[in-house]
Protein backbone atom coordinates (compact mmCIF):
# COMPACT_ATOMS: atom_id res chain seq x y z
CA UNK A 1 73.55 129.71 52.22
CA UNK A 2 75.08 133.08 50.71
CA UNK A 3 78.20 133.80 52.74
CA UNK A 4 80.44 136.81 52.78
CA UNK A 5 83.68 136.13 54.06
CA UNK A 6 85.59 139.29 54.95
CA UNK A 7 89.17 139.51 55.74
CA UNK A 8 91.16 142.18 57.70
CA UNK A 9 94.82 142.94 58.06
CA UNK A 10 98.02 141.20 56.28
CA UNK A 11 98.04 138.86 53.30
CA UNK A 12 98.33 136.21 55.52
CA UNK A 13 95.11 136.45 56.33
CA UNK A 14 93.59 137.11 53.20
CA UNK A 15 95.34 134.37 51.96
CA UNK A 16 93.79 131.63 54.98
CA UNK A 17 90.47 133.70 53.77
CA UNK A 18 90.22 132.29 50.84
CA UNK A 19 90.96 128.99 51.79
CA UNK A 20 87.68 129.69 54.39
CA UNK A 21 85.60 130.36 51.06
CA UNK A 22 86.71 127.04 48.87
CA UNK A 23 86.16 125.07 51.99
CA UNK A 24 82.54 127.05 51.90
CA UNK A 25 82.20 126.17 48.18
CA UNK A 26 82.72 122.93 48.47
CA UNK A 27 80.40 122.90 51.26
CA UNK A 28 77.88 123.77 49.29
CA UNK A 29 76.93 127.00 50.28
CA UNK A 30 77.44 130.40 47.80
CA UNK A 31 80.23 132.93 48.44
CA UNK A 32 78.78 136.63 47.85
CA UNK A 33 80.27 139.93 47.97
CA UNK A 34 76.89 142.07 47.94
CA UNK A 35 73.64 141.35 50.41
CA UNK A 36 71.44 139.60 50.90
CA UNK A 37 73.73 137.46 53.48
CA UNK A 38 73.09 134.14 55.28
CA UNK A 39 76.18 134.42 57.49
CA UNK A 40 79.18 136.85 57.38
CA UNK A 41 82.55 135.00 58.24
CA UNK A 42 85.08 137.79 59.39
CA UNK A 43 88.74 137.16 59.45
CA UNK A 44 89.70 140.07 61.54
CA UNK A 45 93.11 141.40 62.76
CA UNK A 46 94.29 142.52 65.84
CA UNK A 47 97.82 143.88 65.33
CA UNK A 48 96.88 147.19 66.59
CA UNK A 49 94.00 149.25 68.33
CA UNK A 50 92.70 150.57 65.26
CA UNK A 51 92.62 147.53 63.78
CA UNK A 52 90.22 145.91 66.32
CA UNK A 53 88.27 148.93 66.28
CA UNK A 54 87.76 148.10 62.92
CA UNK A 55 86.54 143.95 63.18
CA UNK A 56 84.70 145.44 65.71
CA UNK A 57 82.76 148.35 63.71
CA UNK A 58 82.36 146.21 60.92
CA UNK A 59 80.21 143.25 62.30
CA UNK A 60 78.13 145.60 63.99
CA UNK A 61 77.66 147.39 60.72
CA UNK A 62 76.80 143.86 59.47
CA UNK A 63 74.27 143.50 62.13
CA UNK A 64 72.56 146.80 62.03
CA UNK A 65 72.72 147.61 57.81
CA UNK A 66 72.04 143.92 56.87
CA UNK A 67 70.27 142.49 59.20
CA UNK A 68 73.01 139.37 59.57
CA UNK A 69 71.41 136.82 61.67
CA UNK A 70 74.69 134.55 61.82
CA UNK A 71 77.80 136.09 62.28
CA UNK A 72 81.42 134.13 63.07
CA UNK A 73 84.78 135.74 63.87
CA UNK A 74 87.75 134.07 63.02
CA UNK A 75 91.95 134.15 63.36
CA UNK A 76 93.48 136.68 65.77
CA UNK A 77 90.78 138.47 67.08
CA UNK A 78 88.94 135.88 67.85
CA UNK A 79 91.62 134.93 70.22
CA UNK A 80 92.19 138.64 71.39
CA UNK A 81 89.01 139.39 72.05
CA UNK A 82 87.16 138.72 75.27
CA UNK A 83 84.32 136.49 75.15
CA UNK A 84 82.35 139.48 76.67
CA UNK A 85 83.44 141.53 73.95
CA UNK A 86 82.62 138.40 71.49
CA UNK A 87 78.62 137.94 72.79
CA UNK A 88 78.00 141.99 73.00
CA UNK A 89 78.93 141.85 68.90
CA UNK A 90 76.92 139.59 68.41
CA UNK A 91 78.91 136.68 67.09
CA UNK A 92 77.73 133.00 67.04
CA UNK A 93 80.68 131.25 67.02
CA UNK A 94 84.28 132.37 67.30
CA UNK A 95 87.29 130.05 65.67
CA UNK A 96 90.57 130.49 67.36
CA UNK A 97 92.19 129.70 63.64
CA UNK A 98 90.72 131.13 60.10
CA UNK A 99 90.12 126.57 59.71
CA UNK A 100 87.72 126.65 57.10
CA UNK A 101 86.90 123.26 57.48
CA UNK A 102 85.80 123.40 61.20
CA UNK A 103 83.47 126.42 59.61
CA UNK A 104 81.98 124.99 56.79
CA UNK A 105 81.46 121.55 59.63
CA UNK A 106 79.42 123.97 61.60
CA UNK A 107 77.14 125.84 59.18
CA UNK A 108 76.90 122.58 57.42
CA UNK A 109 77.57 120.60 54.18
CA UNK A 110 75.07 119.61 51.73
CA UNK A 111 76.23 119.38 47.56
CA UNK A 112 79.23 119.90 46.23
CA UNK A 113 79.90 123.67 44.84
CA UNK A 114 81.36 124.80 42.22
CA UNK A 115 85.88 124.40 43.56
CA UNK A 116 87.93 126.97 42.90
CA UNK A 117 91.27 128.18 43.54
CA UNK A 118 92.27 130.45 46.89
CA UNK A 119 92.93 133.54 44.75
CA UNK A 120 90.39 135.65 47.05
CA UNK A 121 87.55 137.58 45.56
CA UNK A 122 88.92 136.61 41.87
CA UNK A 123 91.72 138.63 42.23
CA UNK A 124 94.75 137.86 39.58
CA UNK A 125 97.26 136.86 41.90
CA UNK A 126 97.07 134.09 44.33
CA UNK A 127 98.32 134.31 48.07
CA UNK A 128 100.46 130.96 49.19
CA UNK A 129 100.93 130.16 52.26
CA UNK A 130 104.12 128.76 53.63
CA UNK A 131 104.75 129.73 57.03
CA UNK A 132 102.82 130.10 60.27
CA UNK A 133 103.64 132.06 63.44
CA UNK A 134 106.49 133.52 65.04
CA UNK A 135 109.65 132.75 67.88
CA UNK A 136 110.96 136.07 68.24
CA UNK A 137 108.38 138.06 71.11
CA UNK A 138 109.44 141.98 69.78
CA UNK A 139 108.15 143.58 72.88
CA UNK A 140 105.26 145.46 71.16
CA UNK A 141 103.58 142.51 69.33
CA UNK A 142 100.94 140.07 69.82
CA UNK A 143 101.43 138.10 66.83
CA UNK A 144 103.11 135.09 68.88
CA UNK A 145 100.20 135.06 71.35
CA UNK A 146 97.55 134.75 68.66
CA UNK A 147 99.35 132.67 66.42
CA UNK A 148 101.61 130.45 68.31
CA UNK A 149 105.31 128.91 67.81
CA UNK A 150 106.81 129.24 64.13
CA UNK A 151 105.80 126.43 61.93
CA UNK A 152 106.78 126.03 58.33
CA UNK A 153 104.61 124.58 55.30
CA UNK A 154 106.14 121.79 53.11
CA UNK A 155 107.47 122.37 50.47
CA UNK A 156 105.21 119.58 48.50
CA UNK A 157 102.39 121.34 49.39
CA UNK A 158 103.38 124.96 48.62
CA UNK A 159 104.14 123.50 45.18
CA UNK A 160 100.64 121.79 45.17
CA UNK A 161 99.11 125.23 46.05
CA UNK A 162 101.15 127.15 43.35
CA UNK A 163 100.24 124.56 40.76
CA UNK A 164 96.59 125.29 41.61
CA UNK A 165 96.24 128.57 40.56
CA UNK A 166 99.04 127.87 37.61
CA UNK A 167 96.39 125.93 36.47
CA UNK A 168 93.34 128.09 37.23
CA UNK A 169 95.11 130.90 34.83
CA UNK A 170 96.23 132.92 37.76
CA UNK A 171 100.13 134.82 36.76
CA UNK A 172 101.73 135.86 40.47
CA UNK A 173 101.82 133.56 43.18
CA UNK A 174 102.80 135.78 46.70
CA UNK A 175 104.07 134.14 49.32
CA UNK A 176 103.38 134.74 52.36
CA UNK A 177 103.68 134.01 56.22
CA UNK A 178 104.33 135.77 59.80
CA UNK A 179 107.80 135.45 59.34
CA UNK A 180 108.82 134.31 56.00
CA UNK A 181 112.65 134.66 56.49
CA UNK A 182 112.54 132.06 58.89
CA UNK A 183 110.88 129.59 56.72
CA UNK A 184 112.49 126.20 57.02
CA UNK A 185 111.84 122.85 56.30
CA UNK A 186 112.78 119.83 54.30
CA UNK A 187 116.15 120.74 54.15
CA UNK A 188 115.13 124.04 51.97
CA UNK A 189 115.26 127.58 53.52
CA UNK A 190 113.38 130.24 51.64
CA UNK A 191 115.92 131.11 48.85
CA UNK A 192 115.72 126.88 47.93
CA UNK A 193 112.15 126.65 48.25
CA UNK A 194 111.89 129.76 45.95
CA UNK A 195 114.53 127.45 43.46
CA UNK A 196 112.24 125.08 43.84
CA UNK A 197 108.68 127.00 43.19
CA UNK A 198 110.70 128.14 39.87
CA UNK A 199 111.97 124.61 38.88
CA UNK A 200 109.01 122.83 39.19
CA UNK A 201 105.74 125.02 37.93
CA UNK A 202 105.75 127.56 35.24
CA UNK A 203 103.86 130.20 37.07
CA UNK A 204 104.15 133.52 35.62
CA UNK A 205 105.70 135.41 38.55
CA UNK A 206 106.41 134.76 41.63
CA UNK A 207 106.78 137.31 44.66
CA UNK A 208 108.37 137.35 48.12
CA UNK A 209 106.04 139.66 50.54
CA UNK A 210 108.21 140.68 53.81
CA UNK A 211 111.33 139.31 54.98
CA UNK A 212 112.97 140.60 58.05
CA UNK A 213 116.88 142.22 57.09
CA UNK A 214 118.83 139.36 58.98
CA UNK A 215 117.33 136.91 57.04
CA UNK A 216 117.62 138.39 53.81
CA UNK A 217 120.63 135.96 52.93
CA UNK A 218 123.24 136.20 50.12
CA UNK A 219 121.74 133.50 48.56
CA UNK A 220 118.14 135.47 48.38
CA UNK A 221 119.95 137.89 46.86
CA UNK A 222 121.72 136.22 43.97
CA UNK A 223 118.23 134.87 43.00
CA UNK A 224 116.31 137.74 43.01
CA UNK A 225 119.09 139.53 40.91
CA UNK A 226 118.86 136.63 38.23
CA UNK A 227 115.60 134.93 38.26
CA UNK A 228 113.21 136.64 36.09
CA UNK A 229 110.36 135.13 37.42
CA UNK A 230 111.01 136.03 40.86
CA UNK A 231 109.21 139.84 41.29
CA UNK A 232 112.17 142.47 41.94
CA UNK A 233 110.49 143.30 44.99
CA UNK A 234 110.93 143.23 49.06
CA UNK A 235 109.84 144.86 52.08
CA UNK A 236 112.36 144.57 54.60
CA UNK A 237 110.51 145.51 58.11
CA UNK A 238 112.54 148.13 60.09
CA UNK A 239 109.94 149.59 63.00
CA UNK A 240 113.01 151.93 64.45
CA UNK A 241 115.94 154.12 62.93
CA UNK A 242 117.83 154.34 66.32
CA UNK A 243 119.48 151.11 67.95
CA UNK A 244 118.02 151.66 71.77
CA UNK A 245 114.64 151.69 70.28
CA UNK A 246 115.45 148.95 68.62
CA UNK A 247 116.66 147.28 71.68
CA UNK A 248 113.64 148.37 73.78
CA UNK A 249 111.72 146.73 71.20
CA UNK A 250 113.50 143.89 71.12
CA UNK A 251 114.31 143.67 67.46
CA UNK A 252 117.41 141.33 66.63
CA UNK A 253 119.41 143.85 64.31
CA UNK A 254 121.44 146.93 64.32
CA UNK A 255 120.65 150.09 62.17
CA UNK A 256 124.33 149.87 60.56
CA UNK A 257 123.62 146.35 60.14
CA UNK A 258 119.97 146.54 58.45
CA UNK A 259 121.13 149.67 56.01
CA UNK A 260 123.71 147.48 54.87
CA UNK A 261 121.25 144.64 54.02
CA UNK A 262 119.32 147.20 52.05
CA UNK A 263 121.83 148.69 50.49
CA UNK A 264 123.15 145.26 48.70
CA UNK A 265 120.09 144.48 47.75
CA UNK A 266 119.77 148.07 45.67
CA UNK A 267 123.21 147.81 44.42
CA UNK A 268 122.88 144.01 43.04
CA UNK A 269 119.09 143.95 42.14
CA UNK A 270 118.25 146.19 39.24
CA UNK A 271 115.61 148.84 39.63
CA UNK A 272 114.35 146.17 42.90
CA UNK A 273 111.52 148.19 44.69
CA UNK A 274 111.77 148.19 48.57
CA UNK A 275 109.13 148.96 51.81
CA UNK A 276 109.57 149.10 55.06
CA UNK A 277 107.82 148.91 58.19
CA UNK A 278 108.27 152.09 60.60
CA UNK A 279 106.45 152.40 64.24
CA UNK A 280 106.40 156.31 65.46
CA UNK A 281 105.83 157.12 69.69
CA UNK A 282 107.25 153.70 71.12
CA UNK A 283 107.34 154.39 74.85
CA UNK A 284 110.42 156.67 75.66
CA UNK A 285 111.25 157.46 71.70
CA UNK A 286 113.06 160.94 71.95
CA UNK A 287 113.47 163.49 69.92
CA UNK A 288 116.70 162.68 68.50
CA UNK A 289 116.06 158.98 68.61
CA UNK A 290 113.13 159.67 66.06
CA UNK A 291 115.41 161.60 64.02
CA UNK A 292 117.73 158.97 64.24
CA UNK A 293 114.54 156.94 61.93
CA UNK A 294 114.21 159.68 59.58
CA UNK A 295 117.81 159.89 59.09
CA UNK A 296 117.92 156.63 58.07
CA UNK A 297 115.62 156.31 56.08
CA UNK A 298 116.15 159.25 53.99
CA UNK A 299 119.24 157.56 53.52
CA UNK A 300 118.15 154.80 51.78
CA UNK A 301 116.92 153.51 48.42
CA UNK A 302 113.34 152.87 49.58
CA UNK A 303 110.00 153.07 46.86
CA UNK A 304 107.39 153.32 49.93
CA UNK A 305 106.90 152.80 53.66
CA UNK A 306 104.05 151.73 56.05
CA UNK A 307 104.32 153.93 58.84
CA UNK A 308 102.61 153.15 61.75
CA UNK A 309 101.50 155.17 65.48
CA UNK A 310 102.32 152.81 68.27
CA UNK A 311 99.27 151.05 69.81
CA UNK A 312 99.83 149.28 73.01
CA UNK A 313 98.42 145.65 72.86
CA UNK A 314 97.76 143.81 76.81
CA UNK A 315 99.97 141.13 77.30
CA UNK A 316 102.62 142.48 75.33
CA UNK A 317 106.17 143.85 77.36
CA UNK A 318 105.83 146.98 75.82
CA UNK A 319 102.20 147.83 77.57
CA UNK A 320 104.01 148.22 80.77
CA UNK A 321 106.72 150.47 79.50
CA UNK A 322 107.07 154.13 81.22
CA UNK A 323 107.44 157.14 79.27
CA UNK A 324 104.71 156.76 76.66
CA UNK A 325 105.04 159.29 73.97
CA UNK A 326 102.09 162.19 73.62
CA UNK A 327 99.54 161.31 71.28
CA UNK A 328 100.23 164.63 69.01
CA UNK A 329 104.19 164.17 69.37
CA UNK A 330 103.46 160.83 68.03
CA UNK A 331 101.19 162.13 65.48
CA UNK A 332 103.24 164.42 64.14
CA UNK A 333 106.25 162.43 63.70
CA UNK A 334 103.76 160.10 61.96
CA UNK A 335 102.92 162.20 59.41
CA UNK A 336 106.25 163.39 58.71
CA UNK A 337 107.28 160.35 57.71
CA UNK A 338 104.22 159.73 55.78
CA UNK A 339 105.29 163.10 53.75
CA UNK A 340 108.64 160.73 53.29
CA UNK A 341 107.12 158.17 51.99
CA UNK A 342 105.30 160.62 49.13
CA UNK A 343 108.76 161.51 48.25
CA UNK A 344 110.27 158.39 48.25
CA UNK A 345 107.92 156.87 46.02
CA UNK A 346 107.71 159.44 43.48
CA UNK A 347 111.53 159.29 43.97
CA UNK A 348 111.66 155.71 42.68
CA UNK A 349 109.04 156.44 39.85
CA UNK A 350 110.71 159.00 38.52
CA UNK A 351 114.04 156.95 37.88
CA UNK A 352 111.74 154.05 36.24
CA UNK A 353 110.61 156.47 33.39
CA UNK A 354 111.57 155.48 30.13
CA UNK A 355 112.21 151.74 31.58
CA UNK A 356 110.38 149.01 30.40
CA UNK A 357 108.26 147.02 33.09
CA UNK A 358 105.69 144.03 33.04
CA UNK A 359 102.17 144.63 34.77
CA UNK A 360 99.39 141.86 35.35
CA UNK A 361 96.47 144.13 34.54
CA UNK A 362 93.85 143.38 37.36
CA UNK A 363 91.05 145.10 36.38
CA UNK A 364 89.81 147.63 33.51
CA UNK A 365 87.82 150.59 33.68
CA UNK A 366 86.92 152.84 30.74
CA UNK A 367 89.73 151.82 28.57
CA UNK A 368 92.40 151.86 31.54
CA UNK A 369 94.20 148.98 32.81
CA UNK A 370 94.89 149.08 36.58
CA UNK A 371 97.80 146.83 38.19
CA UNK A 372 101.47 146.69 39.55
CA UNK A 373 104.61 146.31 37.96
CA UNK A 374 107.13 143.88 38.96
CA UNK A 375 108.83 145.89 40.76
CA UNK A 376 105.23 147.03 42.78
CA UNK A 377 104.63 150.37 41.09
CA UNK A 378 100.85 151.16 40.85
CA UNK A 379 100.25 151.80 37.70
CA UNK A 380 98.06 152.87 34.65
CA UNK A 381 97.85 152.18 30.90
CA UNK A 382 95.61 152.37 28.34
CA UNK A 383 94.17 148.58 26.98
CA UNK A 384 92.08 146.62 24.81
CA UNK A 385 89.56 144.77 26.98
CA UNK A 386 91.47 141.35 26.54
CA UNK A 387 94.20 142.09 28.33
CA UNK A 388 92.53 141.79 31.72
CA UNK A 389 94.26 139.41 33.64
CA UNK A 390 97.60 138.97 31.42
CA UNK A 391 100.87 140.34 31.80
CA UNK A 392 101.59 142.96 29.52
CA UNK A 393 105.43 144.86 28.86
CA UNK A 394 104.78 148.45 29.55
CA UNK A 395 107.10 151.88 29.74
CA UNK A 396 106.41 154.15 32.39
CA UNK A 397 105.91 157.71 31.00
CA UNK A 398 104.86 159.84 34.09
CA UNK A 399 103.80 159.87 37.30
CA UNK A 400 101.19 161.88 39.75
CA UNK A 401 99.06 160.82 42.82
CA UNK A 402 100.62 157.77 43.61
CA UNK A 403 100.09 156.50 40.02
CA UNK A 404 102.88 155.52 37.04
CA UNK A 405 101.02 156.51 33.97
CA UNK A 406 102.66 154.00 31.15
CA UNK A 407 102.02 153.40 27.40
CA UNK A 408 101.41 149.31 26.46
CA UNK A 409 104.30 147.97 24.69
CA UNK A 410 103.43 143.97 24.03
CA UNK A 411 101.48 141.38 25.58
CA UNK A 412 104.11 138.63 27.43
């Protein structure tokens, strides 16, 4: 069969959707990204409204454009979603976990495919898994429902997985997880099983995706100032400026405490890049208390944010809260911060000119190698067409639209 498998949200789940698509392969069946399509496996996402608005639009656009006889739905909407909601889409079968091999069991195995690595669609880095839901209940979030208790991956077979695509040419392994900071197992927290990723494979680079501040440990630190390897990158999730947000949400930090955290990790990683996660309009967030979040991070040495309207989810504390915020208030204060993050990042890529960075280059077009520095700059630079999916040394020499322009120094 010719399957599309199609994932929505965080690299968590783009990363168990590519595991969906090997088990596929080596079902036999033919993973496509343009129609005709057999079946359409959807991994969708339902962190917010607007996110299950979109699983939603999108397998009934695969219904009505393409004429999809067999669709499936997969991960956490799959466990969000009424079975009502599930039959009026459409959808055969849905799969309370993105298991590829319970999928490829029901459409059915015939010859071995062609195997390849998890790398999803191709691309030149390779998601690894090493950690599965989450303990801590933040009042507005339904990741614990849908994905259960924290469990962590060992450490064997996260350096099984990396070894894979260090073997199928891929440079950057990203690790990922619900909660990564709280990865634990085998003795090793995530600082030693990043020691031991290094030690034992010679992948190219090797990044850490988000890490929540408290768990951002001295140890993390010391290695990301010294390992080369390891990406001079984090995104530290913040969701509120202002402490009684905070504690309405439920979040296990301090402001003074989680500007501190991202302040060390400025002053002892060089030129490290840093996100953060901001939610604008959670029930009963003043005035001031919003300013309070812009304050803050003003304040700090970020190179982006993800800012975020709150979206009540059912079953979640935070549904049943009083005072919810006007939907232009929260709107507003939205987009102000998205003008923030504008400023912030061409703050950061304006004190990397003149630097010299490495880049995978992902793809080529016209001459023009497109990919992300080290230190996750989007960037541009001219190429020869070889270069595609190699690291190459670049030096940033302007910036406009979101984009570092750079001149190609060496290939590394």
């Amino acid at each position: 069969m010719r399957i599309k498998v199609k994932a929505f949200g965080c690299k968590l789940n783009q990363c168990e959707a590519g595991g969906i698509e090997r088990e596929l392969s080596n079902a036999g069946h033919e993973i496509v990204g343009k129609p005709p399509y057999d079946a359409v496996v959807v991994c969708g996402c339902t962190v917010t409204m607007r996110a299950d608005y979109k699983v939603r639009q999108y397998l009934r656009r695969m219904k009505r454009d393409y004429a999809v006889e067999r669709l499936f739905l997969s991960g956490c909407s799959a466990v969000s979603f009424e079975e009502n909601i599930i039959e009026e889409l459409g959808v055969e079968r849905a799969f309370e976990k993105n298991d590829g091999a319970k999928i490829a069991d029901h459409l059915g195995r015939g010859d071995a495919g062609q195997q390849f690595p998890q790398t999803f669609h191709g691309r030149t880095r390779g998601y690894v898994k090493i950690q599965d839901g989450c303990d801590q209940f933040c009042s507005y979030c339904i990741v614990p429902l849908v994905r259960g208790r924290e469990r962590s991956v060992p450490s064997d077979a996260v350096i099984a997985r990396v070894k894979e695509l260090e073997h199928a040419g891929v440079k950057e392994a990203v690790l990922t997880g619900v909660h990564d900071g709280r990865y634990f197992t085998d003795g090793l927290d995530l600082a030693g099983l990043c020691r031991k990723i290094l030690d034992e494979t010679e992948i190219l680079r090797l990044r850490l995706s988000s890490v929540e501040s408290e768990k951002v440990t001295n140890d993390l630190i010391e290695l990301l100032s010294k390992e080369k390897r390891l990406a001079n990158h984090l995104h530290v999730p913040l969701q509120s400026g202002s402490d009684s947000v905070l504690t309405r949400m439920n979040r296990q930090y301090a402001a003074d405490d989680y500007a501190t955290t991202v302040r060390s990790l400025a002053a002892k990683v060089d030129d490290i890049g840093l996100g953060a996660d901001v939610i604008v309009g959670f029930p009963g967030e003043t005035d001031s208390e919003y300013e309070e979040t812009y304050g803050l991070l003003n304040s700090l040495p970020f190179s982006y944010l993800h800012v975020f309207r709150y979206s009540p989810r059912p079953g979640t504390a935070a549904a049943k809260m009083p005072n919810v915020v006007h939907t232009e208030t929260a709107r507003y204060r939205m987009e102000r911060l998205r003008a923030l993050h504008e400023e912030l990042r061409g703050r950061f890529a304006e004190s990397q000119l003149g630097k010299t960075r490495s880049v995978i280059i992902e793809r080529i077009r016209d001459g023009i190698g497109h990919g992300w520095t080290d230190n996750y700059m989007r960037v541009e630079v001219p190429v020869d067409n070889h270069d595609k999916g190699k690291m190459i040394a670049v030096k940033p020499k302007s910036y406009s639209n979101g984009v570092v322009h750079c001149e190609k120094i060496n290939s590394i």
